[in-house]
C-alpha atoms as a PDB file:
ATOM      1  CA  UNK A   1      99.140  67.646 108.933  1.00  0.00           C
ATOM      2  CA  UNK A   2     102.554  69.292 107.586  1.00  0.00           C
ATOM      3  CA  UNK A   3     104.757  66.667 109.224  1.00  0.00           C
ATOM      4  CA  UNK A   4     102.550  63.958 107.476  1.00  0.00           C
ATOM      5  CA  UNK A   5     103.143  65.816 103.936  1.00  0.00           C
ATOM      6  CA  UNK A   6     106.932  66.298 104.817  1.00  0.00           C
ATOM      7  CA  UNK A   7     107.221  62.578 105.825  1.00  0.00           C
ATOM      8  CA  UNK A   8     105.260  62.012 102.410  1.00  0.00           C
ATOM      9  CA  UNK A   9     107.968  63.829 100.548  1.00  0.00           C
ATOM     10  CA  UNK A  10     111.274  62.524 101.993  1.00  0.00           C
ATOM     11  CA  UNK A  11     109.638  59.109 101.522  1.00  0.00           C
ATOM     12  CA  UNK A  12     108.797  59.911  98.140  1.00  0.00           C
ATOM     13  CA  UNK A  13     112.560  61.194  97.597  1.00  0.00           C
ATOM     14  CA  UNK A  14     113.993  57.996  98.429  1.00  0.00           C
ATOM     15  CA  UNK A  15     112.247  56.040  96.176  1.00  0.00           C
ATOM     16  CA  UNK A  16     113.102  58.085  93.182  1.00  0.00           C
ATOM     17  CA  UNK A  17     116.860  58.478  95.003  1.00  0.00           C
ATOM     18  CA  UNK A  18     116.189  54.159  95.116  1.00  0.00           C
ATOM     19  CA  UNK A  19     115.598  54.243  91.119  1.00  0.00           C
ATOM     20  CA  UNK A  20     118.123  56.713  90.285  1.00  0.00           C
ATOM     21  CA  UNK A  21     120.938  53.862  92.521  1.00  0.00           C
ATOM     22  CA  UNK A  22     119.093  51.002  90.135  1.00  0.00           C
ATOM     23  CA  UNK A  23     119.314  52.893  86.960  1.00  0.00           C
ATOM     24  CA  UNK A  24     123.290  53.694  88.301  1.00  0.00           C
ATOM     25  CA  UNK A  25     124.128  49.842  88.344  1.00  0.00           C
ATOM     26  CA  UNK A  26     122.042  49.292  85.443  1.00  0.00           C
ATOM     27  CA  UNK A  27     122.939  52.129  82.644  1.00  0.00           C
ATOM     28  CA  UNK A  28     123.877  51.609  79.239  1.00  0.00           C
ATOM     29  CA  UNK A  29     123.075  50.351  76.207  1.00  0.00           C
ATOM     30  CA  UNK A  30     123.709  46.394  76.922  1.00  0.00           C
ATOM     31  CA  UNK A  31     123.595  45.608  80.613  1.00  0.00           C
ATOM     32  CA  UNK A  32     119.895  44.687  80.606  1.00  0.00           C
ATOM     33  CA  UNK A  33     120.576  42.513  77.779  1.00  0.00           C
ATOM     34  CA  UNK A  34     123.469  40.746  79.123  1.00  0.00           C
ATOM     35  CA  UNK A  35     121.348  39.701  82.196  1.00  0.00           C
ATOM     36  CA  UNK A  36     118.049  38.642  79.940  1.00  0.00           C
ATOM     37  CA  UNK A  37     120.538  36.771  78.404  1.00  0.00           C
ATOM     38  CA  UNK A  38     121.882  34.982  81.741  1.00  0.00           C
ATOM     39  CA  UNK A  39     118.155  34.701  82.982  1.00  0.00           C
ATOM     40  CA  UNK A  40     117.252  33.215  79.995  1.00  0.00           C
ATOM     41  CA  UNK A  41     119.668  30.916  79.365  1.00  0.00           C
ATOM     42  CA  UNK A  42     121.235  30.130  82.716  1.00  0.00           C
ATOM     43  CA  UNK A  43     125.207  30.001  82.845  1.00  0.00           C
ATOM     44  CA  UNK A  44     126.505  31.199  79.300  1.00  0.00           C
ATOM     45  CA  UNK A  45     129.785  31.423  77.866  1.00  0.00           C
ATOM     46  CA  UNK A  46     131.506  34.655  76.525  1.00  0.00           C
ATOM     47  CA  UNK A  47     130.750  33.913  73.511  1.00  0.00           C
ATOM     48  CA  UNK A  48     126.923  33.039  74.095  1.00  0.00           C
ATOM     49  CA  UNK A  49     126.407  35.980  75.673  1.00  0.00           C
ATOM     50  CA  UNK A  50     128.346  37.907  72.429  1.00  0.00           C
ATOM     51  CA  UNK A  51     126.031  35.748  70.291  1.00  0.00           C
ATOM     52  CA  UNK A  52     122.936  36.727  72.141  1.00  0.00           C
ATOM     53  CA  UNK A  53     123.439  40.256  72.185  1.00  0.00           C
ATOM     54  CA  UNK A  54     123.097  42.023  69.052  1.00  0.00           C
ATOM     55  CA  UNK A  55     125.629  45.017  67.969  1.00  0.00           C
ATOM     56  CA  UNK A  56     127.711  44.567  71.053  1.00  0.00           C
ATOM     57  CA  UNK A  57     131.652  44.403  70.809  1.00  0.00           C
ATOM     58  CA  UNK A  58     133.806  41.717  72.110  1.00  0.00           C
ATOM     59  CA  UNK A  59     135.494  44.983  73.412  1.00  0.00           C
ATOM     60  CA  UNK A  60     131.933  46.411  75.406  1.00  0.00           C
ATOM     61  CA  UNK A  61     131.212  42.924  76.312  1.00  0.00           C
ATOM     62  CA  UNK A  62     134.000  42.570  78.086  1.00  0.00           C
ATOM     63  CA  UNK A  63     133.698  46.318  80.389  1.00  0.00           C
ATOM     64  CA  UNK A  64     130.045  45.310  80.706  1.00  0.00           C
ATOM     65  CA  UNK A  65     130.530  41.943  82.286  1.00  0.00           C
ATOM     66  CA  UNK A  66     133.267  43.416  84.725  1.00  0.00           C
ATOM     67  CA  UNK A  67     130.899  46.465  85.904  1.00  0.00           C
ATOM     68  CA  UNK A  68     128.269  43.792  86.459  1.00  0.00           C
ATOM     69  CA  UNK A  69     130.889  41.893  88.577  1.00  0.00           C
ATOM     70  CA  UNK A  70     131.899  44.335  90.873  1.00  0.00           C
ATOM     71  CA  UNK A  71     128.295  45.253  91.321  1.00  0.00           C
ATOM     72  CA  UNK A  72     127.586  41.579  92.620  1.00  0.00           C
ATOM     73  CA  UNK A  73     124.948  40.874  90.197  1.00  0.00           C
ATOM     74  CA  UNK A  74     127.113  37.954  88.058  1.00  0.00           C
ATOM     75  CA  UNK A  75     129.883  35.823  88.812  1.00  0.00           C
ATOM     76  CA  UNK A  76     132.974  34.948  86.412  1.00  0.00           C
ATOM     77  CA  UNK A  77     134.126  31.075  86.666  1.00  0.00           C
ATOM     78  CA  UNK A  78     137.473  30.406  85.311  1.00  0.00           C
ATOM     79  CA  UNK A  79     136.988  26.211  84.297  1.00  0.00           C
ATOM     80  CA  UNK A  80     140.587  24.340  83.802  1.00  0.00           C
ATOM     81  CA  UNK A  81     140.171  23.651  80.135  1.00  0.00           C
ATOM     82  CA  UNK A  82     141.654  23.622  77.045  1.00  0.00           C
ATOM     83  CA  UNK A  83     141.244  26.155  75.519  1.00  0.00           C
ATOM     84  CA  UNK A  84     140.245  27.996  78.893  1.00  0.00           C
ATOM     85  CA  UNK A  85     136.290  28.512  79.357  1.00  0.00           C
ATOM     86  CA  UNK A  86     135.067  31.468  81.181  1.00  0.00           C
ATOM     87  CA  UNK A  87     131.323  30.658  82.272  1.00  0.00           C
ATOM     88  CA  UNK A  88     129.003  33.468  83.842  1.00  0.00           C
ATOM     89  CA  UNK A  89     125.693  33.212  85.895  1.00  0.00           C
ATOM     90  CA  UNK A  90     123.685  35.662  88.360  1.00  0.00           C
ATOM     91  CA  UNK A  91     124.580  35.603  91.948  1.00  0.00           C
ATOM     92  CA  UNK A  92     122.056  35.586  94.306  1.00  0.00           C
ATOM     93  CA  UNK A  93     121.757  38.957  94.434  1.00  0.00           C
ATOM     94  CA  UNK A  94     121.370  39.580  90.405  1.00  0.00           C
ATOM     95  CA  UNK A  95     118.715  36.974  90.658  1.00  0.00           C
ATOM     96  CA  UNK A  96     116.780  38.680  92.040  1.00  0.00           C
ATOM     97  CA  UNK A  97     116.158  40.592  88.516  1.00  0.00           C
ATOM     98  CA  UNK A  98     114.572  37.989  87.064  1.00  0.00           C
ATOM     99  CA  UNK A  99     111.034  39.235  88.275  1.00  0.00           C
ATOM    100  CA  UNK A 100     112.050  42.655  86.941  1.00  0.00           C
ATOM    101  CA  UNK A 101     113.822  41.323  83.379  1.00  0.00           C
ATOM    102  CA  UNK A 102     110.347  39.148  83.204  1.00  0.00           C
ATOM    103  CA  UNK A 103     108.000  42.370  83.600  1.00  0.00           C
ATOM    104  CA  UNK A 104     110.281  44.381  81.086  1.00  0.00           C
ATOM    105  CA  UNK A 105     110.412  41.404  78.589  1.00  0.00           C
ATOM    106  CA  UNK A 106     106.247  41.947  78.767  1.00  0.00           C
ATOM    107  CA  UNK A 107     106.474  45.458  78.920  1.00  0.00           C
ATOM    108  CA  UNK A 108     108.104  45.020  75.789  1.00  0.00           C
ATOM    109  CA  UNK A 109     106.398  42.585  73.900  1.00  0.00           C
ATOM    110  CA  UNK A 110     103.306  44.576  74.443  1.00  0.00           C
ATOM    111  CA  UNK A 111     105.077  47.861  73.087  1.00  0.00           C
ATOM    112  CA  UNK A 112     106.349  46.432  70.170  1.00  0.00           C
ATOM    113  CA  UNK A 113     102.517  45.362  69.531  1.00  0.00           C
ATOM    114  CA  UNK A 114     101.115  48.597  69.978  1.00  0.00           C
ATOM    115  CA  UNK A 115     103.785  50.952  68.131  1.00  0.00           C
ATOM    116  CA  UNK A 116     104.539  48.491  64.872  1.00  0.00           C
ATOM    117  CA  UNK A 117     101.688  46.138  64.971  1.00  0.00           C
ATOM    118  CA  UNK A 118     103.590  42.758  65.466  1.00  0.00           C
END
């Protein structure tokens, strides 16, 4: 019976150690809204993105979209044009958020309802 409950606990540890690695990639102020914004919308432009986010910086925009990078959830194409156009979409991995951006984006709508009434 006490290896059951200590093989309850260590499993229970990982998942919160498993949320704790999520919220990690995923802190801040703007990432979740600069991948609604690419689930939404599909590939997007820097400047889409800047549009679509309100109160962020051209500045935070910028650091936001490079930590997503290296974390393998967007990619950065570089198109041959002039002026220069910088397109970004999920990767295969970061599309996988779209289930979780889709239950916040309810999670939300539903809060909103309860706490102001619209």
């Amino acid at each position: 019976m006490g290896c059951k409950i200590a093989e309850f606990q260590q499993e229970q540890k990982k998942r919160i150690r498993s949320v704790q690695d999520s919220m990690d990639v995923l802190n801040g102020k703007w990432k979740i809204a600069i991948i609604s914004s690419i689930c939404c919308f599909g590939t997007r432009r820097f400047s889409d993105i800047l549009n679509d986010v309100e109160g962020i910086s051209n500045r935070m925009l910028s650091k936001e979209l490079k930590e997503l990078e290296v974390n393998q959830l967007i990619t950065r194409t570089v198109l041959a044009t002039q002026p220069i156009t910088v397109q970004y979409e999920l990767t295969e991995h970061g599309d996988t958020l779209q289930t979780i951006i889709s239950n916040l984006t309810d999670w939300g709508q539903v809060h909103r309802q309860k706490i102001t009434g619209k």
